[in-house]
PDB file of N, CA and C in Angstrom:
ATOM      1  N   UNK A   1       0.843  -1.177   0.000  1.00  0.00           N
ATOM      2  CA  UNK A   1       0.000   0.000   0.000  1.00  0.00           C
ATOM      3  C   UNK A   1       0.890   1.243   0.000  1.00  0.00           C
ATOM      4  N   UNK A   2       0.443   2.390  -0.772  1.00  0.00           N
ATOM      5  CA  UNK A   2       1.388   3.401  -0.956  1.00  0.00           C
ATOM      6  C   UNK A   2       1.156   4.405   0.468  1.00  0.00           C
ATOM      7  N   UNK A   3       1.958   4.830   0.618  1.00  0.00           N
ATOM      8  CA  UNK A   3       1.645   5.749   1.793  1.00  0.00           C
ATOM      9  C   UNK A   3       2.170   7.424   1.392  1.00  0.00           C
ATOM     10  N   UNK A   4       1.107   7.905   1.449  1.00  0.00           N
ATOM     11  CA  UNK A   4       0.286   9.725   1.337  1.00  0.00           C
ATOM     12  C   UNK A   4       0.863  10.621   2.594  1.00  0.00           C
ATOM     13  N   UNK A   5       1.641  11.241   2.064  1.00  0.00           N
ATOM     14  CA  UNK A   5       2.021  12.100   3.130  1.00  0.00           C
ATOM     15  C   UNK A   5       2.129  13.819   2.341  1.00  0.00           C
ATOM     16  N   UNK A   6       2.002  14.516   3.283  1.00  0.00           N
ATOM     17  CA  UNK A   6       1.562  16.316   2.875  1.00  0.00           C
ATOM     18  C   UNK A   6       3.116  16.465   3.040  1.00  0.00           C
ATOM     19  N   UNK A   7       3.663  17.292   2.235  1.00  0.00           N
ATOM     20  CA  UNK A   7       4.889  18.319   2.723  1.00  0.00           C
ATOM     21  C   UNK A   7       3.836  19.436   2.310  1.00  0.00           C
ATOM     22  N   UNK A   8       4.892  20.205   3.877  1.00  0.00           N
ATOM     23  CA  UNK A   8       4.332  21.578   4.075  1.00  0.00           C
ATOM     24  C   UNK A   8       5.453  22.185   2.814  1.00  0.00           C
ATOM     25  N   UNK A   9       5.223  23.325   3.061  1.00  0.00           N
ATOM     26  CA  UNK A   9       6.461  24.308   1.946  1.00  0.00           C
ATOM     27  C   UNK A   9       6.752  25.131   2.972  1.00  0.00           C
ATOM     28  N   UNK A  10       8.203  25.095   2.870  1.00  0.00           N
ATOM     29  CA  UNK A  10       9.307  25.341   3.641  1.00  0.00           C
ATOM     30  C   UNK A  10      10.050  26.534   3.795  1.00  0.00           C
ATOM     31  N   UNK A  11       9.183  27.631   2.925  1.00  0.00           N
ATOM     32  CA  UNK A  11       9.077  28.613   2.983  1.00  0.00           C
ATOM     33  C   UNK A  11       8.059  29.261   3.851  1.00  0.00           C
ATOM     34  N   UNK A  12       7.216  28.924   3.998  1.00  0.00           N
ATOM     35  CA  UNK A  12       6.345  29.303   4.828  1.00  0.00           C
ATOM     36  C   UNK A  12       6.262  29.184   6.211  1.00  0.00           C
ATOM     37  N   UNK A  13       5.495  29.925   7.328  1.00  0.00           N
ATOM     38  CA  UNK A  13       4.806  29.738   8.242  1.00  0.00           C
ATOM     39  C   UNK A  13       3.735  29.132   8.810  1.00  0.00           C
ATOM     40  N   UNK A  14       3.321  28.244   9.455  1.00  0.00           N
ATOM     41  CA  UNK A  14       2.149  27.926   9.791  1.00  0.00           C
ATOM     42  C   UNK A  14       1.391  27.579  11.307  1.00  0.00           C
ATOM     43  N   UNK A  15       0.296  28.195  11.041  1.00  0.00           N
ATOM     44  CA  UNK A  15      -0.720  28.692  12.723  1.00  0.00           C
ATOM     45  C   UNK A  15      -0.730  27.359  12.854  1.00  0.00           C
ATOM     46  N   UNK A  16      -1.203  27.273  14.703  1.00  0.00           N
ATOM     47  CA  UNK A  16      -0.980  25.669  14.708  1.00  0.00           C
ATOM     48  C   UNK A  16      -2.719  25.044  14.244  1.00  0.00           C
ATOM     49  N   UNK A  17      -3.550  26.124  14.189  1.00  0.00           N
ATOM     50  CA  UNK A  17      -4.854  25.819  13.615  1.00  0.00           C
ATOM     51  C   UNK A  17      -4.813  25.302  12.322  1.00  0.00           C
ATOM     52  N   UNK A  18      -4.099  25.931  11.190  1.00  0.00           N
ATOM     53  CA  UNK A  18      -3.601  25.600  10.078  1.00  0.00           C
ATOM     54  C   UNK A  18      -3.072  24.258  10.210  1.00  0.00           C
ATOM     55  N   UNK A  19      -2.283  24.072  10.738  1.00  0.00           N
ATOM     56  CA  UNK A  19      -1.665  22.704  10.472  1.00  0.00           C
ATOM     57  C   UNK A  19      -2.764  21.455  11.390  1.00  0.00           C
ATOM     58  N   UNK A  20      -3.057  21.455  12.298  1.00  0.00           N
ATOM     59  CA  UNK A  20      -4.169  20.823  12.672  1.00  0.00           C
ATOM     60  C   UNK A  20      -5.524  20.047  11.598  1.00  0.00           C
ATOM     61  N   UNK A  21      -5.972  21.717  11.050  1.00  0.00           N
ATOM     62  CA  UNK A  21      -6.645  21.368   9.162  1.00  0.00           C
ATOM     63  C   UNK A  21      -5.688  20.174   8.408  1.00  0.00           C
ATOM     64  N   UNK A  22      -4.809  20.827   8.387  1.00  0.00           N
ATOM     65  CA  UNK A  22      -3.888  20.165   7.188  1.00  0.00           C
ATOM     66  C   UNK A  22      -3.982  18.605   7.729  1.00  0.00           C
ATOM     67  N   UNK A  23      -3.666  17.861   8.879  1.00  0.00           N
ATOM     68  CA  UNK A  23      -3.170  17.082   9.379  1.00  0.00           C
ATOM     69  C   UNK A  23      -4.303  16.363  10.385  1.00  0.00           C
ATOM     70  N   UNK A  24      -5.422  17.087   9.949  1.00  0.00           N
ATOM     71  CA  UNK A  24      -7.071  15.996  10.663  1.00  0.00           C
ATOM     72  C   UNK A  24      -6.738  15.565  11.967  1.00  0.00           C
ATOM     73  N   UNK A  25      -5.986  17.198  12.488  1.00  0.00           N
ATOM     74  CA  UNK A  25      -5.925  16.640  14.195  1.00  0.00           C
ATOM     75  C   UNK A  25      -6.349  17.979  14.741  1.00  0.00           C
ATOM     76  N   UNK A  26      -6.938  17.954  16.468  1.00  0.00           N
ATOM     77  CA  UNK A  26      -7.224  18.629  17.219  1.00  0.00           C
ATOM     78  C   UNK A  26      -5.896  19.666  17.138  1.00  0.00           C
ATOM     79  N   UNK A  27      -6.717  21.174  17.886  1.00  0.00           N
ATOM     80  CA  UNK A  27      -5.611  22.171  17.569  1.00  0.00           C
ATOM     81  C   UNK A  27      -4.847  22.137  18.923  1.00  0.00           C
ATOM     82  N   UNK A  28      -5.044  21.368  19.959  1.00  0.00           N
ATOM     83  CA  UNK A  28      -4.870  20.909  20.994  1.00  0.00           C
ATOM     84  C   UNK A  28      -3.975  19.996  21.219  1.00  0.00           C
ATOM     85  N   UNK A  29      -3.667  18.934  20.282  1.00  0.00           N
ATOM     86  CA  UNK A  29      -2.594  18.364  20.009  1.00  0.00           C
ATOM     87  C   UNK A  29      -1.400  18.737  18.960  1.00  0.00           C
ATOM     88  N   UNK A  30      -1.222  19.729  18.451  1.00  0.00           N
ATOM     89  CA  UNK A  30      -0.628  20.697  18.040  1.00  0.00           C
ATOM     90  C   UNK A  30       0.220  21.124  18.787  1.00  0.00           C
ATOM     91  N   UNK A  31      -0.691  21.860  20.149  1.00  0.00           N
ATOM     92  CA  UNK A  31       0.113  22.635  20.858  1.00  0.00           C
ATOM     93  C   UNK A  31       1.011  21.611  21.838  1.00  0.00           C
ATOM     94  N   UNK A  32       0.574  19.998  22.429  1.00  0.00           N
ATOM     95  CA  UNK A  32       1.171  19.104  22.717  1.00  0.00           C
ATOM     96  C   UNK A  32       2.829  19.392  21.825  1.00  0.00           C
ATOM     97  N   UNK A  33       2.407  19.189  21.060  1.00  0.00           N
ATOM     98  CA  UNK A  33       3.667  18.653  19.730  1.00  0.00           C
ATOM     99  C   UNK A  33       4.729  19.785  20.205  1.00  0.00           C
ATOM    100  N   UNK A  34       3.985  21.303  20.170  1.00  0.00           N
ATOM    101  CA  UNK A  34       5.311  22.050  20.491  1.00  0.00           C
ATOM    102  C   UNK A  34       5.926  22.051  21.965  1.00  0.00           C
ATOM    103  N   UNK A  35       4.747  21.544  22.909  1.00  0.00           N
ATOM    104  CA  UNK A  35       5.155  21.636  24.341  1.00  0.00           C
ATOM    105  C   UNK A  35       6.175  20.705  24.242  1.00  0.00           C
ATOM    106  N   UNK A  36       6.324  19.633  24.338  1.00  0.00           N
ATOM    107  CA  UNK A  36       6.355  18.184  24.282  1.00  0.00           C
ATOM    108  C   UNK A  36       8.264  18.527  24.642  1.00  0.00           C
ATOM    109  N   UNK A  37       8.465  18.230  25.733  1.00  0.00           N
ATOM    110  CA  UNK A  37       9.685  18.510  26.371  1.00  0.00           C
ATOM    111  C   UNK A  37      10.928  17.865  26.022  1.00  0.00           C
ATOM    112  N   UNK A  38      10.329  16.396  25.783  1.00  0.00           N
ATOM    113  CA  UNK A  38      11.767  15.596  25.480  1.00  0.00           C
ATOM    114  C   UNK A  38      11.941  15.973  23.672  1.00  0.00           C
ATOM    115  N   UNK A  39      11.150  16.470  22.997  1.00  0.00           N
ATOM    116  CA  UNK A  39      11.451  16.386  21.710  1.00  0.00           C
ATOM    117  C   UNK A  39      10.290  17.158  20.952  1.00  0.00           C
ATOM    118  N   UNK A  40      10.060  18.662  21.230  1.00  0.00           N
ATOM    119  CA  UNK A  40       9.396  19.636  20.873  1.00  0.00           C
ATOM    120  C   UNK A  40       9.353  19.807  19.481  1.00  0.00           C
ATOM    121  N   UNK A  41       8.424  20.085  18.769  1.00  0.00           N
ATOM    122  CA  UNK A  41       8.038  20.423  17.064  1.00  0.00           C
ATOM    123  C   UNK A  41       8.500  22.203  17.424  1.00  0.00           C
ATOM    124  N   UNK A  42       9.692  22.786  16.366  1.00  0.00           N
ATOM    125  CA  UNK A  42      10.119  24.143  16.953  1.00  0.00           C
ATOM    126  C   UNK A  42       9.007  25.096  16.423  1.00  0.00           C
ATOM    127  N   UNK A  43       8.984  26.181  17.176  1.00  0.00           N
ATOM    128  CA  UNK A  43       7.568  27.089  17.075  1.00  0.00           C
ATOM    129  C   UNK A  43       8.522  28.565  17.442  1.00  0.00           C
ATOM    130  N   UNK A  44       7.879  29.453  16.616  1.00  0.00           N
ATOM    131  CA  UNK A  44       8.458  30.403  16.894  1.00  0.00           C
ATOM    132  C   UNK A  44       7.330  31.506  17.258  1.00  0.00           C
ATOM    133  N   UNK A  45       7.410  32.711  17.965  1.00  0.00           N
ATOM    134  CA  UNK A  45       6.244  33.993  18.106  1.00  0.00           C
ATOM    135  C   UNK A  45       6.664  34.975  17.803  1.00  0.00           C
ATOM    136  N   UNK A  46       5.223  35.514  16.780  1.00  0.00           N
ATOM    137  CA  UNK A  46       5.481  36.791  15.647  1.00  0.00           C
ATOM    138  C   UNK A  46       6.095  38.178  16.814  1.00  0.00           C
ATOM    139  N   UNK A  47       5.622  37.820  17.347  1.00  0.00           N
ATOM    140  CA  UNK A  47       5.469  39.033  18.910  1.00  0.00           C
ATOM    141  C   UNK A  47       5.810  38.802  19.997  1.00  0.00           C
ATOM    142  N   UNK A  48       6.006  39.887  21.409  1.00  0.00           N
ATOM    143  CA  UNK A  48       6.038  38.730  22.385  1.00  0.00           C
ATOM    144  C   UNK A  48       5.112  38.720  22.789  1.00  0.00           C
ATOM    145  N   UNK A  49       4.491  37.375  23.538  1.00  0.00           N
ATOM    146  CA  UNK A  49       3.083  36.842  23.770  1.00  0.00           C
ATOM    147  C   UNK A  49       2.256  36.595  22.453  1.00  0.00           C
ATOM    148  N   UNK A  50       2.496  37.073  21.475  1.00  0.00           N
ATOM    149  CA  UNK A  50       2.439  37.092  19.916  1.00  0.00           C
ATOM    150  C   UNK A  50       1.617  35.651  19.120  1.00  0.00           C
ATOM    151  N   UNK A  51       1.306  35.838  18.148  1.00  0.00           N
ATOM    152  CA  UNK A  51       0.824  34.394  17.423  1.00  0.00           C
ATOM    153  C   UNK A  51       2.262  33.209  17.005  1.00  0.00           C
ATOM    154  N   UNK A  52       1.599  31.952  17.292  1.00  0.00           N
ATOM    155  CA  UNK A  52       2.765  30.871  17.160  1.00  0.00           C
ATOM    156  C   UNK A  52       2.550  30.322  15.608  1.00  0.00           C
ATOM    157  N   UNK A  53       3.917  30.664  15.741  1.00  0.00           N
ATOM    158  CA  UNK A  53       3.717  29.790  14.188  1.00  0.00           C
ATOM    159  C   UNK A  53       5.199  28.870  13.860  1.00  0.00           C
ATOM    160  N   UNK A  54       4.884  27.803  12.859  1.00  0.00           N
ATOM    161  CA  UNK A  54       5.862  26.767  12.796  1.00  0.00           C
ATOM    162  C   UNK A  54       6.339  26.841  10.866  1.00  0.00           C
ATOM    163  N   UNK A  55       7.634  26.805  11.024  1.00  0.00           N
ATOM    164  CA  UNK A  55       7.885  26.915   9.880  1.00  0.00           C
ATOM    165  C   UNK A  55       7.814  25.433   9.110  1.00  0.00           C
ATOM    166  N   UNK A  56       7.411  25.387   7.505  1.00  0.00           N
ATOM    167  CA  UNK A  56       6.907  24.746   7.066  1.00  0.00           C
ATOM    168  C   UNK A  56       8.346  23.157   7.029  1.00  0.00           C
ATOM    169  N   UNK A  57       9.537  23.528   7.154  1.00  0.00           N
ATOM    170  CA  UNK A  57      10.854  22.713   6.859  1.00  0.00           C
ATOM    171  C   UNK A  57      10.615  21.625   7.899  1.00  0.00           C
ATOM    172  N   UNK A  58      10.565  22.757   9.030  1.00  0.00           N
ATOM    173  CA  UNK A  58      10.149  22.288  10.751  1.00  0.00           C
ATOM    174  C   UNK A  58       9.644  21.464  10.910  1.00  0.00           C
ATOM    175  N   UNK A  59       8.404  21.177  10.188  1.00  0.00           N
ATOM    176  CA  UNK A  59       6.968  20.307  10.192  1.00  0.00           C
ATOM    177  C   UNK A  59       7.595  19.191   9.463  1.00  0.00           C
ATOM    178  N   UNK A  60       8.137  19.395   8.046  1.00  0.00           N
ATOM    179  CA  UNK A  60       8.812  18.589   7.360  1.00  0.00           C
ATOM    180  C   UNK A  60       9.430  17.117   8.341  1.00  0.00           C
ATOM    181  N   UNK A  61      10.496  17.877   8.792  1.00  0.00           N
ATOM    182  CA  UNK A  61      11.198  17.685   9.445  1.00  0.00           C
ATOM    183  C   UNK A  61      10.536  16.601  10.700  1.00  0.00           C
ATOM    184  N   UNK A  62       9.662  17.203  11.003  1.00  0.00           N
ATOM    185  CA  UNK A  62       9.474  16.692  12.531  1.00  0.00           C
ATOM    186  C   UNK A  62       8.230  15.106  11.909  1.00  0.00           C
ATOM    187  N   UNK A  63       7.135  15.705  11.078  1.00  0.00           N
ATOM    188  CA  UNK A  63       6.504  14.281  10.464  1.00  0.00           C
ATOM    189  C   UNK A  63       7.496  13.429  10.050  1.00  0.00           C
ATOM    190  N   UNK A  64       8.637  13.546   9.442  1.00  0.00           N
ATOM    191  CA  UNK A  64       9.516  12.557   8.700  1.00  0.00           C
ATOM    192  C   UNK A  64      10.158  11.764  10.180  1.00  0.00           C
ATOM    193  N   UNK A  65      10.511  12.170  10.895  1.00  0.00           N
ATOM    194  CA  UNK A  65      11.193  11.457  12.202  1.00  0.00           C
ATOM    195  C   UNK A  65       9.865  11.292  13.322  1.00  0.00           C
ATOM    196  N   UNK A  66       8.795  11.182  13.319  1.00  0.00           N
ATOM    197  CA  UNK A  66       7.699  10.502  13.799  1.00  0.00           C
ATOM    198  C   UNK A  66       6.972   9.940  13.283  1.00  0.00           C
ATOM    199  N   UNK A  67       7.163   9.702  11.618  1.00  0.00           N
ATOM    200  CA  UNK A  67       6.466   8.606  11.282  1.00  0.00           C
ATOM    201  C   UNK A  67       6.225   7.243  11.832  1.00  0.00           C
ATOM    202  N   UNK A  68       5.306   6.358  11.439  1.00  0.00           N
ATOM    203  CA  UNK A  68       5.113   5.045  12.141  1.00  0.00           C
ATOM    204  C   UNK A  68       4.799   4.373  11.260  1.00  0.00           C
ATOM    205  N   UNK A  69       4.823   3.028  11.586  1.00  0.00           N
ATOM    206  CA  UNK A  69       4.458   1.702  10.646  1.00  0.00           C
ATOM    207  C   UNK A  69       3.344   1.135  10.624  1.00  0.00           C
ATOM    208  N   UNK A  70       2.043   1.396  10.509  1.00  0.00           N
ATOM    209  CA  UNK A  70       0.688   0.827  11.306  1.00  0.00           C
ATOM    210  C   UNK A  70       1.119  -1.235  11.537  1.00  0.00           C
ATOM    211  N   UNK A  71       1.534  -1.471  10.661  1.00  0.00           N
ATOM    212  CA  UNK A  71       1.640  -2.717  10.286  1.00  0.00           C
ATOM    213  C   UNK A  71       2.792  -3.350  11.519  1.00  0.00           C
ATOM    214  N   UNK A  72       3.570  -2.661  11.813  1.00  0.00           N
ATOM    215  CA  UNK A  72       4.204  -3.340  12.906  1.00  0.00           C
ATOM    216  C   UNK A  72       4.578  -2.763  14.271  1.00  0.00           C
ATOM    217  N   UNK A  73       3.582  -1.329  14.487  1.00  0.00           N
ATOM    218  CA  UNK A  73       3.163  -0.745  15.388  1.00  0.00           C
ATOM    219  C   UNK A  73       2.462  -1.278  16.651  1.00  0.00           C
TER     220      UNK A  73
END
């Protein structure tokens, strides 16, 4: 079976609402992903206290080294 995966573009920025859409997950586990202490998805803010946003390489980056195998998961 082929397996479907999104690259973000790596030029860009993205809200963690945005990527949540993109990725048919709560915007709530998003913000997990950047908390996530031992191995954080990097997030940067436009401002301080500011809107979070994740650059698109980032995301790249971080789906490619958390992928999983359903099959021997």
């Amino acid at each position: 079976m082929a397996r479907v995966s999104f690259q973000f573009d790596d030029k860009k920025f993205y809200s963690p609402t945005r990527i949540a859409e993109i990725l048919a997950i709560n915007k709530c586990t998003v913000y997990r992903m950047v908390n996530n202490i031992e191995d954080p998805l990097p997030a940067v803010r436009l401002k301080r206290n500011g809107q979070l946003r994740v650059n698109g390489k980032d995301l790249n980056e971080y789906m490619s080294s958390h992928e999983v195998d359903p099959v021997n998961e």
